[in-house]
C-alpha atoms as a PDB file:
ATOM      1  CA  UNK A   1      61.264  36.067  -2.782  1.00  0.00           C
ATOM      2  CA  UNK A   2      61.627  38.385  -6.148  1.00  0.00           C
ATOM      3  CA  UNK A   3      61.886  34.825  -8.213  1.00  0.00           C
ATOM      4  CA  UNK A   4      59.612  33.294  -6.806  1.00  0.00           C
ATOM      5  CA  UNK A   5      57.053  36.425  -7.635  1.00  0.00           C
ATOM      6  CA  UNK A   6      58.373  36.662 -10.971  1.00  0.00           C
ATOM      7  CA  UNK A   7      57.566  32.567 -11.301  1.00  0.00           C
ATOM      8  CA  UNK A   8      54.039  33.554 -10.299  1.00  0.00           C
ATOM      9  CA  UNK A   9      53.755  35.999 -12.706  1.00  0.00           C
ATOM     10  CA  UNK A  10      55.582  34.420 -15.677  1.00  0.00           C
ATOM     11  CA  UNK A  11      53.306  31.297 -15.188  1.00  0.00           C
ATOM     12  CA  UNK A  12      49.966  33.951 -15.456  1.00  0.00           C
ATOM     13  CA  UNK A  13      51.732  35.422 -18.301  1.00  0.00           C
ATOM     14  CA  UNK A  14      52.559  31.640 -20.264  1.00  0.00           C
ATOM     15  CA  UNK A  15      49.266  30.665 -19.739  1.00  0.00           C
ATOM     16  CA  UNK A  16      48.298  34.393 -21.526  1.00  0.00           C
ATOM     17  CA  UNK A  17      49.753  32.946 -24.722  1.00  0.00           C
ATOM     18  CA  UNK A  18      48.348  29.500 -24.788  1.00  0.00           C
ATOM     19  CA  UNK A  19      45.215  31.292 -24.378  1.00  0.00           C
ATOM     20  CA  UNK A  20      45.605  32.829 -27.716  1.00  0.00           C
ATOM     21  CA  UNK A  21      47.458  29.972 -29.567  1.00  0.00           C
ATOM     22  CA  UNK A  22      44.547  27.658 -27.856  1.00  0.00           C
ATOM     23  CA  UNK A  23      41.638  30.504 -29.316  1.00  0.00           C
ATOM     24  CA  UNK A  24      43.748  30.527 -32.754  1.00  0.00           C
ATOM     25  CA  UNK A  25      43.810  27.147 -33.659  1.00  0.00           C
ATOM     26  CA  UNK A  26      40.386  26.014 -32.060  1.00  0.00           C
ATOM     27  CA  UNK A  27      41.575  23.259 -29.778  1.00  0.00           C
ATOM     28  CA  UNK A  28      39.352  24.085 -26.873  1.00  0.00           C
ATOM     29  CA  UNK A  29      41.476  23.085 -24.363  1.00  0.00           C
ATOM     30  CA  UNK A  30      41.723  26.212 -22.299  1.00  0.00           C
ATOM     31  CA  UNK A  31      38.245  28.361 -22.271  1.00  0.00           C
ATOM     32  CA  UNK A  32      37.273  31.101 -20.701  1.00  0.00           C
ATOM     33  CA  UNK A  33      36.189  29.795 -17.017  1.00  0.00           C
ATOM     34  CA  UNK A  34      39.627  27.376 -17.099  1.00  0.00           C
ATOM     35  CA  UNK A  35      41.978  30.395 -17.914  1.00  0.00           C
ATOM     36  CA  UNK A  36      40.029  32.495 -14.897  1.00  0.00           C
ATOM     37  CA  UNK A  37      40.100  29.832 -12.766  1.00  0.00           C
ATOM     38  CA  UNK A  38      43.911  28.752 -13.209  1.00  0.00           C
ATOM     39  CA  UNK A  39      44.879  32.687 -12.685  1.00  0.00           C
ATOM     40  CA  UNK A  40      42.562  32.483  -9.518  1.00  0.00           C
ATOM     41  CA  UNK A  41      44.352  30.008  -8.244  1.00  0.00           C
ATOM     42  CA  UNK A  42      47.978  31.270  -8.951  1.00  0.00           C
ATOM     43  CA  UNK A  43      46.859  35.090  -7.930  1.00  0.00           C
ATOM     44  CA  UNK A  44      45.640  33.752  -4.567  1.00  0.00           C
ATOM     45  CA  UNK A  45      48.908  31.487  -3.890  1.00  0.00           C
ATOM     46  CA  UNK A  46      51.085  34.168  -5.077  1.00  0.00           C
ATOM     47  CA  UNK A  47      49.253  36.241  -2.168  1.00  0.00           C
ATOM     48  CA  UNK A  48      49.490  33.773   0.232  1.00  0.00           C
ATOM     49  CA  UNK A  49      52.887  33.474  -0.462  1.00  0.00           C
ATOM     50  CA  UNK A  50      53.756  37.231   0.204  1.00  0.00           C
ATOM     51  CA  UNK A  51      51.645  37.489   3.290  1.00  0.00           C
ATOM     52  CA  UNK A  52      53.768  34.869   4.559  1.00  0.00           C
ATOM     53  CA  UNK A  53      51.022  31.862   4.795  1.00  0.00           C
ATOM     54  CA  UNK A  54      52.767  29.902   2.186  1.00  0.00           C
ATOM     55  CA  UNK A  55      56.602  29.195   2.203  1.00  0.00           C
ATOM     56  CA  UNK A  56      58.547  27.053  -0.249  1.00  0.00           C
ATOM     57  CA  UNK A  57      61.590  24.088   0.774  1.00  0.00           C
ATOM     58  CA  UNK A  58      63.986  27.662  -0.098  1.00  0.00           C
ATOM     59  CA  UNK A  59      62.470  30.016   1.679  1.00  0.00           C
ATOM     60  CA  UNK A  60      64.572  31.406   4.583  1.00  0.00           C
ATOM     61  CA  UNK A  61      62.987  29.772   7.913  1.00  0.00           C
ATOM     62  CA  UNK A  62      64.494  32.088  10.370  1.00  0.00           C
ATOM     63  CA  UNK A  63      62.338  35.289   9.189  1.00  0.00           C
ATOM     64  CA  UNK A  64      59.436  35.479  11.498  1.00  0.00           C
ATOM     65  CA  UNK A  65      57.801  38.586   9.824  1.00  0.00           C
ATOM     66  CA  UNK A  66      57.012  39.230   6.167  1.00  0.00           C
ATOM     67  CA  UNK A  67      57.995  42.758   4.722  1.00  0.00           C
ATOM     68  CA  UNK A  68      55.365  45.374   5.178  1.00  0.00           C
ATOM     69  CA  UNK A  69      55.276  45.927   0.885  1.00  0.00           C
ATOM     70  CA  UNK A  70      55.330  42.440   0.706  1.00  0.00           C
ATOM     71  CA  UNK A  71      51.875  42.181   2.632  1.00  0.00           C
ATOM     72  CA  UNK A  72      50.035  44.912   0.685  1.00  0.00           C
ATOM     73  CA  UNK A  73      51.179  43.443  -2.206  1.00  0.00           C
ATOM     74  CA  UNK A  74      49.574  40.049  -1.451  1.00  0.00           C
ATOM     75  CA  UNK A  75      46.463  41.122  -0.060  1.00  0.00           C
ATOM     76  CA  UNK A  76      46.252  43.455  -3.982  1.00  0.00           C
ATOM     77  CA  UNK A  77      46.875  39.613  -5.128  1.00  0.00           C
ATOM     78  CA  UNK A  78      44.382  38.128  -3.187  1.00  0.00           C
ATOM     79  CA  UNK A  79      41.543  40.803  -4.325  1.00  0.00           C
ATOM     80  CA  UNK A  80      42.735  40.506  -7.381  1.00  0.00           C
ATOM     81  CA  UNK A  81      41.976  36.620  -7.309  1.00  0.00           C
ATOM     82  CA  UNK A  82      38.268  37.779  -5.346  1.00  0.00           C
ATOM     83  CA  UNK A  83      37.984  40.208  -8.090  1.00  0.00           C
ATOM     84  CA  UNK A  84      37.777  37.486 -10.930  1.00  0.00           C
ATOM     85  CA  UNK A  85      35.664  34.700  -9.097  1.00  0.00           C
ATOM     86  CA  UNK A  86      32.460  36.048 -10.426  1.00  0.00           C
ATOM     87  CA  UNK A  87      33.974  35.751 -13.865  1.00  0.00           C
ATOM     88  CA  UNK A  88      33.791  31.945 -13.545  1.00  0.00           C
ATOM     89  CA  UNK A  89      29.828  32.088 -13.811  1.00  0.00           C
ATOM     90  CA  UNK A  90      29.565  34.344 -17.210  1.00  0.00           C
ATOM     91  CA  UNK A  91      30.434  38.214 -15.459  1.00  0.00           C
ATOM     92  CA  UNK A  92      32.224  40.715 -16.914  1.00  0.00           C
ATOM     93  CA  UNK A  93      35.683  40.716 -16.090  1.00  0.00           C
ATOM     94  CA  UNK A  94      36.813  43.664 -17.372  1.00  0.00           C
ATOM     95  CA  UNK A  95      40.138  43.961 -15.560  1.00  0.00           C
ATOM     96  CA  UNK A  96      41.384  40.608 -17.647  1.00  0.00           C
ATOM     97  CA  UNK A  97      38.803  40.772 -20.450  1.00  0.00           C
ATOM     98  CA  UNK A  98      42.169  41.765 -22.777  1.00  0.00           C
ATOM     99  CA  UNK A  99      43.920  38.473 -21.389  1.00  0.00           C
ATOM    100  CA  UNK A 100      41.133  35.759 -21.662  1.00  0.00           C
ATOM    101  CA  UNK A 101      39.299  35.473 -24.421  1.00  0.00           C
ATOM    102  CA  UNK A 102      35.421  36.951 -24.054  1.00  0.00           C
ATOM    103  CA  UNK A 103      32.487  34.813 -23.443  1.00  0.00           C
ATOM    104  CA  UNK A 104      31.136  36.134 -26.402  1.00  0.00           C
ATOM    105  CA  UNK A 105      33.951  34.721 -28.837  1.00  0.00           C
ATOM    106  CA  UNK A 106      34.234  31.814 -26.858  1.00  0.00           C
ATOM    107  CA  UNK A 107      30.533  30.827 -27.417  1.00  0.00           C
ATOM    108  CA  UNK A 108      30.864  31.834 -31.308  1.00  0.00           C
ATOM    109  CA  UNK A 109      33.646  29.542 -31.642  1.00  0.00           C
ATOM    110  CA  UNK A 110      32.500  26.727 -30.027  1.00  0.00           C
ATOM    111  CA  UNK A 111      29.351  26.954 -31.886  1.00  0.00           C
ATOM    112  CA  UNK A 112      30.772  27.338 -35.528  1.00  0.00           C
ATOM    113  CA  UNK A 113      33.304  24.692 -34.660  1.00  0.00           C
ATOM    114  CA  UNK A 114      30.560  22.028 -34.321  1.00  0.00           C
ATOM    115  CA  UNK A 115      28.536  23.449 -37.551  1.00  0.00           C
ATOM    116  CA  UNK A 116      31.321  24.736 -39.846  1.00  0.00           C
ATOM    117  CA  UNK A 117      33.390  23.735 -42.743  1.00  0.00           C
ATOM    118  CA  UNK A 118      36.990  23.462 -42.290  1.00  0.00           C
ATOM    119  CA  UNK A 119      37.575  27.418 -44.517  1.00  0.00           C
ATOM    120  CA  UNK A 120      34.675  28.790 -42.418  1.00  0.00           C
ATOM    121  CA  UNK A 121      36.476  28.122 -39.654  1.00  0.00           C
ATOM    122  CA  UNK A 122      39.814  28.950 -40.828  1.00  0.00           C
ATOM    123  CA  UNK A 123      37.587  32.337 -41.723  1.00  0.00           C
ATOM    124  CA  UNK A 124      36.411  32.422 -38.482  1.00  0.00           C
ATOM    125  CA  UNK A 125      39.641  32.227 -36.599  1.00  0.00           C
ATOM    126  CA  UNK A 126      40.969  35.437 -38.506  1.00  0.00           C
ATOM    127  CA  UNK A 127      38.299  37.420 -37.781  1.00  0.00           C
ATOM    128  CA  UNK A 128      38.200  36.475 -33.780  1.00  0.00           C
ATOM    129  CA  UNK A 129      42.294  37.865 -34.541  1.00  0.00           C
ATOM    130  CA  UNK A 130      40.887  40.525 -35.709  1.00  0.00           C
ATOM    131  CA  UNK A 131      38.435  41.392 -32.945  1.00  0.00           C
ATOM    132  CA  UNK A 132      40.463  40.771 -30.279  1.00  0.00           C
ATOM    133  CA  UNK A 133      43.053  42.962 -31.672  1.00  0.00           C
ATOM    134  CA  UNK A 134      40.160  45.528 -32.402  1.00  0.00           C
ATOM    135  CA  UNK A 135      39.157  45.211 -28.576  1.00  0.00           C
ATOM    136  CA  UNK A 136      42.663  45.197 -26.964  1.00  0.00           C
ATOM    137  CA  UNK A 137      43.491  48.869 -29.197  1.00  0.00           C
ATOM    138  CA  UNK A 138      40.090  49.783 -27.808  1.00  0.00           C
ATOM    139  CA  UNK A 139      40.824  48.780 -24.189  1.00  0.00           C
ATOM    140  CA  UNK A 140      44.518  50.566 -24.211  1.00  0.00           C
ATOM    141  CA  UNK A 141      42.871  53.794 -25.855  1.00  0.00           C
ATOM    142  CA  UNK A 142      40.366  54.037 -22.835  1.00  0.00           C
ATOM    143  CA  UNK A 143      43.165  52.816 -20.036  1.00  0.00           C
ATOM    144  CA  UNK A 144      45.066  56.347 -22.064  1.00  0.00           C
ATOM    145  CA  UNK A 145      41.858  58.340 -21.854  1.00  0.00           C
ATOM    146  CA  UNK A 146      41.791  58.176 -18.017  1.00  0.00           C
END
């Protein structure tokens, strides 16, 4: 069960980094609403798959009941997932708003990328590094505060 968890997680965690190599370079292939909605989807099978709804060819078959940590666990997975549905329509998501890039930069981008020289945009790309690392030193300093 751990590596399958861990599989969940390291998946969430990949797609993390494509986010920002994908927000770096401009290509546009993985925006805000397809980032939320591929971590909705792995969030809520990783919960089914600890409350016991979803079992894999390796999974042992004789186990009738699912750990009690195990459940809690999934059902913090699945609200997790229920938490960041209303992020797919423009809400704030604050919870993953250091993982995903912001609707704000997202719409910036998108717009100089259709208007913009190639150095504007090579300008513009530093300074969204810059923000974002700007906003994730702001987010950690208020997770610190409380």
């Amino acid at each position: 069960m751990i590596k399958v968890v861990l599989g969940f997680i390291e998946l969430a965690f990949s797609l993390k980094f494509l986010s920002a190599a994908d927000l770096a370079y401009g290509w546009h292939i993985l925006d805000r609403e397809t980032f939320l909605s591929i971590w909705i989807a792995l969030f809520g099978l990783l919960g089914l798959y600890l409350i016991g709804k979803l079992k894999f060819p390796h999974d042992d078959s004789e186990q009738k009941a699912m750990p009690v940590p195990a459940i809690m666990l999934g059902l913090c997975s699945l609200a997790f997932s229920i938490y960041m549905l209303p992020g797919l329509w423009g809400a704030p998501v604050k919870a993953v708003s250091a993982f995903c890039a912001t609707l704000l930069i997202h719409r910036i981008l998108t717009l100089l990328h259709r208007r913009c020289t190639p150095l504007i945009q090579i300008m513009m790309r530093v300074c969204v590094q810059l923000l974002q690392l700007v906003s994730l030193s702001w987010l950690t300093s208020q997770a610190s505060d409380v």
